[in-house]
Protein backbone atom coordinates (compact mmCIF):
# COMPACT_ATOMS: atom_id res chain seq x y z
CA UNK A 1 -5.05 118.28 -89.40
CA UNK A 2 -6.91 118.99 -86.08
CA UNK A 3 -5.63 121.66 -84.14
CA UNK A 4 -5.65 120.05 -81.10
CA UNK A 5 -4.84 116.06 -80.61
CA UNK A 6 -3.28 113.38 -78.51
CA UNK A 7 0.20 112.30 -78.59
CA UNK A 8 0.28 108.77 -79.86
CA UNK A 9 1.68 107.29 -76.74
CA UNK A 10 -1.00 109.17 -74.26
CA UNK A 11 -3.31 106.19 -74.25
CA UNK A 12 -0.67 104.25 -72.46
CA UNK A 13 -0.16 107.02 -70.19
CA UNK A 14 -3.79 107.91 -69.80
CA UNK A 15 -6.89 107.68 -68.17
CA UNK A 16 -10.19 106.31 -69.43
CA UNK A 17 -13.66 107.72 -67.74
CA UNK A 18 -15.53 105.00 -66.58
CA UNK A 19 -19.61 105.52 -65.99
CA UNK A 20 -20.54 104.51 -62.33
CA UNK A 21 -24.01 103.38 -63.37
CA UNK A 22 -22.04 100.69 -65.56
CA UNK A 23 -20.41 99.83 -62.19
CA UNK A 24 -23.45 99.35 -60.37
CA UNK A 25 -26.04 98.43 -63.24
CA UNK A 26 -24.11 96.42 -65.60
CA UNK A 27 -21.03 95.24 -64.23
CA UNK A 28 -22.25 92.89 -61.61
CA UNK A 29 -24.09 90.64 -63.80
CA UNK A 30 -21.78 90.66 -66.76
CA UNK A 31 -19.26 88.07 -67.20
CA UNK A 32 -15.67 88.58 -67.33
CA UNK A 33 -14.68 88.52 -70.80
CA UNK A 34 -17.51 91.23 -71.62
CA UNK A 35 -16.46 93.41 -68.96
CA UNK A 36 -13.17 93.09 -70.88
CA UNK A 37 -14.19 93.82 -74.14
CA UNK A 38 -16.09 96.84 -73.01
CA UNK A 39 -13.71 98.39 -71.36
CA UNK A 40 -11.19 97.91 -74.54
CA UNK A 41 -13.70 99.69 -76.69
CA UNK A 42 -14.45 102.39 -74.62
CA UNK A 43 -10.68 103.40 -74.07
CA UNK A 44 -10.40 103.43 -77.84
CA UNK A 45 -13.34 105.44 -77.95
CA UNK A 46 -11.43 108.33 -75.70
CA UNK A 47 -7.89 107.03 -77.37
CA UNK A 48 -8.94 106.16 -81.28
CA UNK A 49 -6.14 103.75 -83.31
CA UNK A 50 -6.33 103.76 -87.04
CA UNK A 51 -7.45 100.72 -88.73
CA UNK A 52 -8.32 99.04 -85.48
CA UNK A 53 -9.63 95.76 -86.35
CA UNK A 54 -11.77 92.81 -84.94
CA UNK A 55 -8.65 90.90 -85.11
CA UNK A 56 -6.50 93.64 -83.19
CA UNK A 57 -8.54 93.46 -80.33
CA UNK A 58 -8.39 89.25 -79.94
CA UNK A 59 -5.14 89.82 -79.87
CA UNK A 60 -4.73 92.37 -77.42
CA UNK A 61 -7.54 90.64 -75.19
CA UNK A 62 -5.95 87.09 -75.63
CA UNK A 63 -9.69 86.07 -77.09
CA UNK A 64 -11.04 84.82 -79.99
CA UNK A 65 -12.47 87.17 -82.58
CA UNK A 66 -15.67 85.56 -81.79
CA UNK A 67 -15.87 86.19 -78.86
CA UNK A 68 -15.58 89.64 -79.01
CA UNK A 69 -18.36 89.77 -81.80
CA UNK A 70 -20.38 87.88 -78.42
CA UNK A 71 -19.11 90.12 -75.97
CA UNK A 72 -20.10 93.25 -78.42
CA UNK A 73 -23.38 92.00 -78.84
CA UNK A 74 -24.20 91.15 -75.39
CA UNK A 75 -23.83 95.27 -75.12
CA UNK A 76 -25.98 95.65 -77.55
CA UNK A 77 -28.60 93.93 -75.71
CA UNK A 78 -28.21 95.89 -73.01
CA UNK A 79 -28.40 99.04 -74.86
CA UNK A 80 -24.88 100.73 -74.29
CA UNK A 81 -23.27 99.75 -77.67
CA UNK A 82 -24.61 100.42 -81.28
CA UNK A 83 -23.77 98.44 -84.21
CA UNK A 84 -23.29 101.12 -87.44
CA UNK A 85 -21.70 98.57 -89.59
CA UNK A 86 -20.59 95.18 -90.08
CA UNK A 87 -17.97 95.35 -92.94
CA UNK A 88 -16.00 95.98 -91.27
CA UNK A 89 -17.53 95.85 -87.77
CA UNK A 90 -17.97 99.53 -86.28
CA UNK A 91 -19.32 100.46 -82.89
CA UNK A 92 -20.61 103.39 -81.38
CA UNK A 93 -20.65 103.54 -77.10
CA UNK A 94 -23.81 104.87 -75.10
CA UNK A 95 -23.56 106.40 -71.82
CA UNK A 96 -24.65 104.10 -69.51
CA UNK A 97 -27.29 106.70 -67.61
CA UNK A 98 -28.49 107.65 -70.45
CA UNK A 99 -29.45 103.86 -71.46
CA UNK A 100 -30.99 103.62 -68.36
CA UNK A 101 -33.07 106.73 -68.52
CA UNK A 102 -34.15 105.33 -71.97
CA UNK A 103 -34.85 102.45 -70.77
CA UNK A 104 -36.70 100.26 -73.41
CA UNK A 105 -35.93 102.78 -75.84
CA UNK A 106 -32.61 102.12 -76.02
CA UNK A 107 -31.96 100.14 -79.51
CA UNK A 108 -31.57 96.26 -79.06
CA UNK A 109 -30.68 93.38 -81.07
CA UNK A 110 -34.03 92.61 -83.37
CA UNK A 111 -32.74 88.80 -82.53
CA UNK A 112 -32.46 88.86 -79.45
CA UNK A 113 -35.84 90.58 -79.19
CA UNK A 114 -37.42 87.78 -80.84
CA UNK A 115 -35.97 85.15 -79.09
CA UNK A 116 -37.06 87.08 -75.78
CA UNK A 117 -40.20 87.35 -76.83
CA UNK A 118 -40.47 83.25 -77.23
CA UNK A 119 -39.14 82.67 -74.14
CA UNK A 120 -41.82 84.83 -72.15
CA UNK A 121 -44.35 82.94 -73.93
CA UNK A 122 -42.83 79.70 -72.85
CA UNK A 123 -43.77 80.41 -69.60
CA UNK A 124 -46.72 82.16 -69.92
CA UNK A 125 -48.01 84.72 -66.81
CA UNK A 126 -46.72 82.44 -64.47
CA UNK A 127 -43.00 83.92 -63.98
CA UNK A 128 -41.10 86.87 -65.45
CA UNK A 129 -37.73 86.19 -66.63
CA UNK A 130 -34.66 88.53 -65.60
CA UNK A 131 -32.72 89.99 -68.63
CA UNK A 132 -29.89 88.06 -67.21
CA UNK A 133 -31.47 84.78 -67.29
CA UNK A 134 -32.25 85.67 -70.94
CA UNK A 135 -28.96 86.42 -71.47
CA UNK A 136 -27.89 82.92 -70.25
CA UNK A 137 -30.20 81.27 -72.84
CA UNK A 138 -29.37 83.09 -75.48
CA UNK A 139 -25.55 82.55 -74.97
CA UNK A 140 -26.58 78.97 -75.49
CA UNK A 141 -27.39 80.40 -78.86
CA UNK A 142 -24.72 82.51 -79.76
CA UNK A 143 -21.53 80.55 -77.63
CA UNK A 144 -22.68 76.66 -78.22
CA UNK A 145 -24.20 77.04 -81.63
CA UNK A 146 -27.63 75.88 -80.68
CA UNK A 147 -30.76 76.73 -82.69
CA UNK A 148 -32.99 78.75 -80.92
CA UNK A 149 -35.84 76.17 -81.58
CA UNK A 150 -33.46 73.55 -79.62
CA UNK A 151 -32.92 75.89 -77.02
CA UNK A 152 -36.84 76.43 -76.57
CA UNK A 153 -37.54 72.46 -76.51
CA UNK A 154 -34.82 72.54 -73.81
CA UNK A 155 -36.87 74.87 -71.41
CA UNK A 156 -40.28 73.31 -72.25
CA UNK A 157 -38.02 69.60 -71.44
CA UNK A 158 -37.01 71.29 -68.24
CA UNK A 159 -40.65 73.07 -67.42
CA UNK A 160 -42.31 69.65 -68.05
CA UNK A 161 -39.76 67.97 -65.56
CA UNK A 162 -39.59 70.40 -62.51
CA UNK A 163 -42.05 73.05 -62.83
CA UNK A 164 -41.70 76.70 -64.44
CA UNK A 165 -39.42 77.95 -61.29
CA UNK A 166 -37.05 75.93 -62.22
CA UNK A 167 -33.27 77.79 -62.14
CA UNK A 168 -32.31 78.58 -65.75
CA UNK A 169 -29.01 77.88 -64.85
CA UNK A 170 -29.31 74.39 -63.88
CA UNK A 171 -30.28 73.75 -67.52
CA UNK A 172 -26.66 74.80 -68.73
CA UNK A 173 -25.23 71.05 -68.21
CA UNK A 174 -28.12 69.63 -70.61
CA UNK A 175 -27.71 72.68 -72.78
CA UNK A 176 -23.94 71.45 -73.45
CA UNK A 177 -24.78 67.88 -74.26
CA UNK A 178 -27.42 68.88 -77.00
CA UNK A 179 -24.38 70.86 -78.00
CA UNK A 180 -21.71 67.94 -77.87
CA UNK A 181 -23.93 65.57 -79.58
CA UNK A 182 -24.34 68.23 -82.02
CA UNK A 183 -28.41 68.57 -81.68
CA UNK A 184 -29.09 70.59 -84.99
CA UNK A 185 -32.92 70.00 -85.37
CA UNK A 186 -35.72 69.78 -83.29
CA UNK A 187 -35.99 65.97 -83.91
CA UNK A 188 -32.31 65.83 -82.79
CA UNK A 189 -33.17 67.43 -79.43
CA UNK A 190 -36.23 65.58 -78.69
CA UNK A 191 -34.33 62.40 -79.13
CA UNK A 192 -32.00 63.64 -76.76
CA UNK A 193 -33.74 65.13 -74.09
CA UNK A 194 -36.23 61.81 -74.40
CA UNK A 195 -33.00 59.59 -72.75
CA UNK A 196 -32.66 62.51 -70.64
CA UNK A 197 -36.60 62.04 -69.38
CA UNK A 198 -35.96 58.91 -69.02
CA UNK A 199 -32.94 59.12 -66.11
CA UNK A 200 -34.94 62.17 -64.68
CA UNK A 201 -37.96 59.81 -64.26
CA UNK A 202 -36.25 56.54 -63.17
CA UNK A 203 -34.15 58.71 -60.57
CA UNK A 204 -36.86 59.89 -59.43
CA UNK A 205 -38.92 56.13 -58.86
CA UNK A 206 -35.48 55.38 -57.38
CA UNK A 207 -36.18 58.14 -54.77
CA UNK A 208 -40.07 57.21 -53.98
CA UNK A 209 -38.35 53.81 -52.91
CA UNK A 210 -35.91 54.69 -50.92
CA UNK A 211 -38.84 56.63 -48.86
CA UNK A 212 -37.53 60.24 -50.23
CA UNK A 213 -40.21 62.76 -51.47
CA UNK A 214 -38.48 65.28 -53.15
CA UNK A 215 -36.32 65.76 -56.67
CA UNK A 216 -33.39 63.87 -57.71
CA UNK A 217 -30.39 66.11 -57.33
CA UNK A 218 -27.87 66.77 -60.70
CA UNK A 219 -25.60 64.26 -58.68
CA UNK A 220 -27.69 61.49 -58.54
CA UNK A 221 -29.03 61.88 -61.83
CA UNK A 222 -25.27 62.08 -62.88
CA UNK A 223 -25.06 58.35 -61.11
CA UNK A 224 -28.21 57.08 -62.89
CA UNK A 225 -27.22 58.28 -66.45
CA UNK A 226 -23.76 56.36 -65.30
CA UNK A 227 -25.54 53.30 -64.81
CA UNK A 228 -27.38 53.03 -67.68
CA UNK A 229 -25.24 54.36 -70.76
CA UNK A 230 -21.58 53.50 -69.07
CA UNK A 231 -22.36 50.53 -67.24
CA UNK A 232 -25.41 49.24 -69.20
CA UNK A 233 -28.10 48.54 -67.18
CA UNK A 234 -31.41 48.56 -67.54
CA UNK A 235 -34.02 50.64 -65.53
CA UNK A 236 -35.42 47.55 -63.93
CA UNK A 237 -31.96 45.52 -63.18
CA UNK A 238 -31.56 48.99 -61.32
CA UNK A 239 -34.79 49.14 -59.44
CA UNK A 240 -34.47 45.14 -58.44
CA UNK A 241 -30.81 46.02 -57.48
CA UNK A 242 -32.10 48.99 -55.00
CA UNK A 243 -33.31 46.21 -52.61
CA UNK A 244 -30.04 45.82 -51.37
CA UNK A 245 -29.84 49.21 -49.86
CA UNK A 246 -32.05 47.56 -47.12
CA UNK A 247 -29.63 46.71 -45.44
CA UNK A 248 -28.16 50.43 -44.31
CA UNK A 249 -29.25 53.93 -44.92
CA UNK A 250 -30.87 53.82 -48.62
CA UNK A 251 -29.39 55.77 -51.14
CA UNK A 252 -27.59 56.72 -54.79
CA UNK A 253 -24.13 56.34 -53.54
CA UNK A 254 -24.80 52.88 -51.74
CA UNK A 255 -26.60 51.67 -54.37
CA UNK A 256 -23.42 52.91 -56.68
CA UNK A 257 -21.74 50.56 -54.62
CA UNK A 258 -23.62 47.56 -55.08
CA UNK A 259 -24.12 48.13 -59.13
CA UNK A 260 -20.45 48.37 -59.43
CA UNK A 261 -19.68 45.43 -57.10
CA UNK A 262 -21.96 43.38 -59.41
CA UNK A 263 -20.47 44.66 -63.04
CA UNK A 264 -16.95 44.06 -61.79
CA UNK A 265 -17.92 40.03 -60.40
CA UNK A 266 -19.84 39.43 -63.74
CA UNK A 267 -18.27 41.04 -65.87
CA UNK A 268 -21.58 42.64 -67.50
CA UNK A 269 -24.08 44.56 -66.30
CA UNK A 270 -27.75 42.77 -65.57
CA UNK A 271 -30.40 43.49 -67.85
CA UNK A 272 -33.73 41.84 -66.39
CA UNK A 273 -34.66 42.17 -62.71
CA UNK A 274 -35.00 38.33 -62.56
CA UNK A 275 -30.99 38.01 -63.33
CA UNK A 276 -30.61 40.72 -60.77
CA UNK A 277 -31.95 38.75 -57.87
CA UNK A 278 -30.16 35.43 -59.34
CA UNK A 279 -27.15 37.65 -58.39
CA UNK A 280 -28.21 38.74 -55.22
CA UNK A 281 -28.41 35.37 -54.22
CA UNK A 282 -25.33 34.47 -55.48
CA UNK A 283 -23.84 37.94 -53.35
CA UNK A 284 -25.93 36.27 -50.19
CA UNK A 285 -24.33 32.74 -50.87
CA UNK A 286 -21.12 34.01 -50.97
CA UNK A 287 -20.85 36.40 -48.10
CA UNK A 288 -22.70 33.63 -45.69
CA UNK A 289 -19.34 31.91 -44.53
CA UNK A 290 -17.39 35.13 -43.72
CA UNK A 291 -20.70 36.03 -41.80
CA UNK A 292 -20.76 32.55 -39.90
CA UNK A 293 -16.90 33.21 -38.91
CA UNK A 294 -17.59 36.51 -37.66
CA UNK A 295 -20.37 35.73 -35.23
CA UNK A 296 -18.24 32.75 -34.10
CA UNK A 297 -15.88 35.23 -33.30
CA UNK A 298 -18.17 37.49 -31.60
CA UNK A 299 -17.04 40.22 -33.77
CA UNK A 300 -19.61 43.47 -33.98
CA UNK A 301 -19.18 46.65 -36.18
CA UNK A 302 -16.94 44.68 -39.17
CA UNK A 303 -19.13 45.14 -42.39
CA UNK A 304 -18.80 42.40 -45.15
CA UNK A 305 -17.57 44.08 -47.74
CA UNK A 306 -14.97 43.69 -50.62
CA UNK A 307 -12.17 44.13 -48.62
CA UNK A 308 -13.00 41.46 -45.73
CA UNK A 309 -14.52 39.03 -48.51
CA UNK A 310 -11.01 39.35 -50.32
CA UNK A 311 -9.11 38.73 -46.89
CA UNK A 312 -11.97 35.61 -46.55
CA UNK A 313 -10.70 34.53 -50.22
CA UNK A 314 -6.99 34.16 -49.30
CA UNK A 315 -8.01 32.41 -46.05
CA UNK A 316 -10.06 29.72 -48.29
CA UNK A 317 -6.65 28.89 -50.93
CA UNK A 318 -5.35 27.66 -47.67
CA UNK A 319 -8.22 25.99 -46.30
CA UNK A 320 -11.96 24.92 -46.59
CA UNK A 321 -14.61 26.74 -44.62
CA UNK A 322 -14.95 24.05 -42.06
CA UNK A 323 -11.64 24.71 -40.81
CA UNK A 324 -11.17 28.17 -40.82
CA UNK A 325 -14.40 28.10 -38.51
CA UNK A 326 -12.06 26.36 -36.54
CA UNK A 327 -9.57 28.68 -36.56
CA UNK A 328 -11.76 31.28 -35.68
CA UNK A 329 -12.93 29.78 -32.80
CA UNK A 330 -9.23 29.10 -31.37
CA UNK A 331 -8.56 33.02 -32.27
CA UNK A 332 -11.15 34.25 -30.58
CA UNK A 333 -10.12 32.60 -27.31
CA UNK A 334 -7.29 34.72 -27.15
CA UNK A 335 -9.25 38.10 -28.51
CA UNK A 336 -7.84 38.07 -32.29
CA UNK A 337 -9.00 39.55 -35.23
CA UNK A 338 -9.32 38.35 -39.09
CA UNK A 339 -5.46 38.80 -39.72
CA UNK A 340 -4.80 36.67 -36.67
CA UNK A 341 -6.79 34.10 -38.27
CA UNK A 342 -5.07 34.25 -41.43
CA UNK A 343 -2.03 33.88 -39.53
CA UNK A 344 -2.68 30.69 -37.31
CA UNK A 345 -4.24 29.06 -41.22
CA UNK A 346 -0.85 29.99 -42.27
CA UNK A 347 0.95 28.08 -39.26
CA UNK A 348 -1.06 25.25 -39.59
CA UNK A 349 -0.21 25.17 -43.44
CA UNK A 350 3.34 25.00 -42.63
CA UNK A 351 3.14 22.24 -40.25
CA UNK A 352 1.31 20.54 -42.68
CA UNK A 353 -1.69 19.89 -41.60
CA UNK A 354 -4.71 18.75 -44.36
CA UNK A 355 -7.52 17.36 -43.21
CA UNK A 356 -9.85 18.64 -40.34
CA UNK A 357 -9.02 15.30 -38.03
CA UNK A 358 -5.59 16.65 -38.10
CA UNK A 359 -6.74 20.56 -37.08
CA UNK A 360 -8.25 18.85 -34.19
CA UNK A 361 -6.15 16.50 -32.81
CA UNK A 362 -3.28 19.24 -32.82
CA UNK A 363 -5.89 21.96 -31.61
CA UNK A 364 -6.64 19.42 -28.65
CA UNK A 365 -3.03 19.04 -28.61
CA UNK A 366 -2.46 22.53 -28.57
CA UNK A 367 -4.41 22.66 -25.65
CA UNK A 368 -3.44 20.29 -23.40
CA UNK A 369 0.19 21.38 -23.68
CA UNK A 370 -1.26 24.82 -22.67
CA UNK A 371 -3.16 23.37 -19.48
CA UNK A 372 0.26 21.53 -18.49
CA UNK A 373 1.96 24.32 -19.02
CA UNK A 374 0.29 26.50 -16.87
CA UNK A 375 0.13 24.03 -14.36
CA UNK A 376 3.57 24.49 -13.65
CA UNK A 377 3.69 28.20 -14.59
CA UNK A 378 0.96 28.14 -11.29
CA UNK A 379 2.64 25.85 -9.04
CA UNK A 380 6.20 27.84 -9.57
CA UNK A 381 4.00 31.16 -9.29
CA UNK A 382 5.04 32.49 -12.40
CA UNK A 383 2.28 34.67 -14.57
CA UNK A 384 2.44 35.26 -18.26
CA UNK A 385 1.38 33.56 -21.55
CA UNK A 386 2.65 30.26 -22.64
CA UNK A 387 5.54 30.83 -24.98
CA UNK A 388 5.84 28.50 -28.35
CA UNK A 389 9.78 28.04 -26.87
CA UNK A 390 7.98 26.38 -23.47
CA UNK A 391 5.85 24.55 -25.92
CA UNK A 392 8.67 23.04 -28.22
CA UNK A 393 10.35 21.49 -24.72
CA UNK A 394 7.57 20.16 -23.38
CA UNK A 395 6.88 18.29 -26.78
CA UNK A 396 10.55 16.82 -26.27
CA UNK A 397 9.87 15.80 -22.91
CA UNK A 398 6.91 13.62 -23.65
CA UNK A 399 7.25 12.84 -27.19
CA UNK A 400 10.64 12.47 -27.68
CA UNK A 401 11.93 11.38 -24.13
CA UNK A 402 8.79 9.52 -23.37
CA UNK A 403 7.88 11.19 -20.09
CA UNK A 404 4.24 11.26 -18.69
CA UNK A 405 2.12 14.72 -17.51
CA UNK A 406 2.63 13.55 -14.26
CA UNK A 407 6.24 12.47 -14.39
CA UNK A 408 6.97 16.24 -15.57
CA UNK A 409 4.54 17.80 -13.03
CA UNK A 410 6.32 15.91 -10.04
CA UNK A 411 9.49 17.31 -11.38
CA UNK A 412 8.30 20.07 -11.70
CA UNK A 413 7.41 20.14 -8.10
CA UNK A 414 10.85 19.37 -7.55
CA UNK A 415 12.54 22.80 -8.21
CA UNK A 416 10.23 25.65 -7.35
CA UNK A 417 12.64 27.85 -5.88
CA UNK A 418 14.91 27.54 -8.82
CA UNK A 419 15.90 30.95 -10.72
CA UNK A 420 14.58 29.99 -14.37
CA UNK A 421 12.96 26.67 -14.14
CA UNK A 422 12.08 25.82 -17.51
CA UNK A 423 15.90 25.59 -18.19
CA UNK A 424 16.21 23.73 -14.54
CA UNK A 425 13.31 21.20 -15.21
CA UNK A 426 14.80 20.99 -18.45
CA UNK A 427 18.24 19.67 -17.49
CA UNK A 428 16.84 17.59 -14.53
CA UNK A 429 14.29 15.49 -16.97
CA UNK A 430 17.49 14.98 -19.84
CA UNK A 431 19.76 13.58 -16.43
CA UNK A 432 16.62 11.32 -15.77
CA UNK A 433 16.71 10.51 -19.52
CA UNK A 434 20.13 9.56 -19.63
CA UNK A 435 20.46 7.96 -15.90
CA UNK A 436 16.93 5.44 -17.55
CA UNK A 437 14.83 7.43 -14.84
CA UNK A 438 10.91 7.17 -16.02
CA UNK A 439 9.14 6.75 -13.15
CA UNK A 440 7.93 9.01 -9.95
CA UNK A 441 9.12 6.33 -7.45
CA UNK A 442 12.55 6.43 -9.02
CA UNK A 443 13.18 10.12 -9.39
CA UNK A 444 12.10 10.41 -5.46
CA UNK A 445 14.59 7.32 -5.16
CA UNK A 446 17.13 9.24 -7.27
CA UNK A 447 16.61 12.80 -5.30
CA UNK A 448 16.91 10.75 -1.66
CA UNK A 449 20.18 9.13 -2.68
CA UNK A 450 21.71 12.52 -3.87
CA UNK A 451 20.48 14.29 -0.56
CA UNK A 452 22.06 11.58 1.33
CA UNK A 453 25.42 11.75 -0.54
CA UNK A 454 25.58 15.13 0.12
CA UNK A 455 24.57 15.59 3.99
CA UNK A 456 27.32 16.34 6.43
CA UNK A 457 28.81 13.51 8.62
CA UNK A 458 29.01 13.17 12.03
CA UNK A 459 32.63 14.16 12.57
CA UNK A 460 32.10 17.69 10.80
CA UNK A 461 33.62 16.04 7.77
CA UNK A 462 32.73 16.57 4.36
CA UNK A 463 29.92 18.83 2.82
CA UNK A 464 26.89 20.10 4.71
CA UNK A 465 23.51 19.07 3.82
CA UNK A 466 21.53 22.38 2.59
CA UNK A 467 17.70 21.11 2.68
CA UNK A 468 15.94 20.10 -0.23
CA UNK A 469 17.96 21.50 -3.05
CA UNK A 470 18.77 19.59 -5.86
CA UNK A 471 22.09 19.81 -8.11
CA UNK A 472 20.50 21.04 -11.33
CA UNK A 473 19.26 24.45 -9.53
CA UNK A 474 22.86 25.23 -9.13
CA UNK A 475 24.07 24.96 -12.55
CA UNK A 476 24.22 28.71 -12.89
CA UNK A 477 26.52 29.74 -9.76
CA UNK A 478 29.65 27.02 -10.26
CA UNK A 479 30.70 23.85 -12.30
CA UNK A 480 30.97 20.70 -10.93
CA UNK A 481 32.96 17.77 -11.63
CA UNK A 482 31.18 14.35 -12.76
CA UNK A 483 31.90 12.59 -9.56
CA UNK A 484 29.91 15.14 -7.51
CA UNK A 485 26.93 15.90 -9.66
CA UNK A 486 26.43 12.53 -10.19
CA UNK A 487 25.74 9.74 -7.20
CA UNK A 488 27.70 6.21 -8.00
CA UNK A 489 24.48 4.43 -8.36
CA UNK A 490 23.20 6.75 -11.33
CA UNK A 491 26.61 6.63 -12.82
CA UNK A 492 26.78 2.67 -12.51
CA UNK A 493 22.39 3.07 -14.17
CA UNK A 494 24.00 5.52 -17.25
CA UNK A 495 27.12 2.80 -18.31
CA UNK A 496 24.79 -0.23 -18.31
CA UNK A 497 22.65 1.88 -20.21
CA UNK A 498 25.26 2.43 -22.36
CA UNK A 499 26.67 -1.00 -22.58
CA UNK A 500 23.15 -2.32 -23.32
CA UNK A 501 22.55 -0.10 -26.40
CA UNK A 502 25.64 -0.90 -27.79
CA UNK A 503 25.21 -4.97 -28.18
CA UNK A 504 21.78 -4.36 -29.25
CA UNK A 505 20.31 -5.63 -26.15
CA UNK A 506 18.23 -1.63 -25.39
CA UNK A 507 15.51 -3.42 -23.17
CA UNK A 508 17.88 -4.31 -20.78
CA UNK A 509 17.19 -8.07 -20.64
């Protein structure tokens, strides 16, 4: 026994020396989970454990034993760990100045070395690699399984594509799909990087057309590796379908837009450029009437898209083209938009209108009981929109009642200074409807009579005479009884009315 020793719980309790050149030199380019397995090692170098295994330290690290075997040799590489055995796996640690005093004498892995050495040759005198660019490759190796042959077809793919100054890391995506589709020979990887030159190169024709002189970015090569393995497509249907893009700024995610717009309407993706343009025109064909309804609208700024062809689409299970043109044209009178469209198709649906001849003769009819109506809004100095309520009584008036336009305008003309009159005209025209009234001449005849039967006599008796006001304005204030509202000759009109309706004789004769 030594003479001098550690208790066994000082480690815990302890403190582990840490070189600052490992800070400085090593750390910053190391990854995590070697920085890790470093440090582990070199506090059981101060604080030794018997029978400390590979497996002890996965555990304690929460890895996987190999990944420590990578993390151990990645040291090695660098010089600051030593490999004396490998059954069972022994390690001796390096001070890290002293590794980089060494320098290239430090021992390294005779692997590695190699595998260096074909990478410098790759690319010749024109570029030196950094160790930690090596490093990446050769994790590619060691973490993904590759063989180092695929791994060196990978950077000759990648020089041959963008240059020797390409970044090393921007290889790591295509380094993990050689791995996934489990690229074991060189005939493997050349198959695989050959549908890999092939979105590289059409991504980059897609640029040139589009007017953009530069490389296609891991994005849109992502897109373009989308459209033809997921979606099917062939490099020409894409090319053809890149004309579209025309029609705003050109680019991947537009013409993302219009690919997928296509698949989803067909079903299938195109696979010649001819069926490609059939589609097009089909796309044109389609969009034309919701174009047409917008410029009769005067409406700027509102793309045609999916979402306003799909509003378009409802409007058309209600209606053909020809009439929603129509409606268009009455909504933009009134400074509408689309949904007020859909709404007036809707309206018109209830009421159950079919045909186009019907659209228009209740449009026109729309219209003139608009212009009436705001006849008499202006003559009783009222502002304001015509109300659907005004409308409904006016349609009683003349098309229930029988009055004429100017039968309800002379009326009208009757009560200006009345409170509400709507409700005024309203009762005035049902008295002349009940009393047989239909003409001017006989409502004047009717309003003298009922001025005269109420102006004051002579002898102070009876009720004063109060100007041109007629009965119905005064509904609101009191009650009266028949025999005042009502002259004798009106009342004397209303029963042979009545009598003449009820033996059948209604025309009087």
């Amino acid at each position: 026994m030594a003479m001098f020793g550690f208790d066994d719980q000082y480690a815990m309790f302890g403190v582990t020396p840490l070189d600052n050149q490992f800070i400085l030199e090593y750390m910053p380019t190391a990854k995590g989970d070697d920085v890790k397995v470093y440090l582990y090692g070199l506090m059981r170098c101060y604080f030794p454990q018997e029978g400390m295994s590979v497996s002890e330290i996965s555990h304690e690290l929460n890895m996987t034993e190999e990944a420590v075997l990578a993390s151990f040799r990645h040291w090695e590489r660098k010089g600051l760990v030593r490999r004396v055995s490998d059954q069972p796996p022994a390690y001796r640690y390096i001070s890290a100045t002293q590794s980089l005093l060494m320098g290239s004498a430090a021992p390294v892995d005779p692997a590695y070395e190699a595998f260096s050495e074909a990478l410098y040759a790759a690319f010749g005198n024109d570029r030196r690699l950094h160790g930690k660019e090596i490093s990446l490759c050769f994790e590619w190796v060691e973490e993904l399984g590759l063989p180092t042959e695929v791994v060196l077809l990978l950077i000759q793919h990648m020089i041959a594509q963008r240059g020797k100054n390409f970044s090393i890391a921007s290889a790591q995506k295509l380094a993990v799909t050689l791995a996934e589709e489990k690229a074991t020979t060189a005939e493997d990887a050349e198959q695989i990087l050959g549908r890999e030159k092939q979105v590289w190169d059409g991504s980059r024709r897609l640029l040139r057309r589009m007017g953009k002189r530069r490389q296609p970015s891991e994005d849109e090569m992502n897109l373009y590796r989308k459209w033809l393995r997921e979606w099917g497509y062939t490099p020409e249907a894409i090319e053809a379908a890149c004309a579209e893009t025309t029609k705003g700024e050109p680019n991947f995610a537009y013409l993302d837009g219009i690919l997928r717009g296509m698949l989803q309407r067909q079903g299938r993706a195109a696979s010649t450029d001819r069926e490609v343009q059939d589609r097009r025109e089909a796309e044109q064909k389609r969009m034309e009437p919701l174009k047409k309804l917008l410029a009769v609208m005067n409406i700027r700024g509102l793309s045609v898209n999916e979402g306003t062809l799909s509003v378009y689409e409802d409007m058309r299970r209600l209606y053909p083209d020809g009439i929603i043109l129509l409606a268009g044209q009455e909504t933009a009178q009134r400074g509408g938009d689309l949904s007020d469209v859909m709404a007036l198709l809707t309206g018109w649906k209830e009421r159950g209108l079919e045909t186009e001849e019907e659209v228009r003769r209740h449009i026109a009819r729309f219209n003139s009981q608009n212009a009436l109506l705001r006849r008499l809004y202006d003559s009783w100095g009222l502002r304001g929109r015509v109300t659907a309520a005004d409308r409904t009584m006016l349609t009683r008036w003349m098309e229930e009642w029988g009055f004429t336009e100017s039968m309800v305008l002379f009326t009208g003309g009757l009560i200006r200074d009345a409170e509400k009159p709507m409700a005024v005209l309203n009762k005035k025209l049902e008295g002349y409807r009940e009393a047989g009234i239909t003409t001017e001449q006989q409502a004047a005849d009717a309003e003298k009579a009922w001025q005269e039967s109420h102006a004051r006599p002579q002898g102070g008796q009876g009720r004063p005479a109060r100007g041109k006001v007629v009965i119905e304005q005064q509904y609101e204030q009191r009650e009266y009884e028949p025999s005042e509202e009502i002259p004798d000759w009106m009342k004397q009109r209303m029963e042979a009315r009545k009598h003449d309706e009820s033996t059948g004789n209604p025309a009087g004769d």
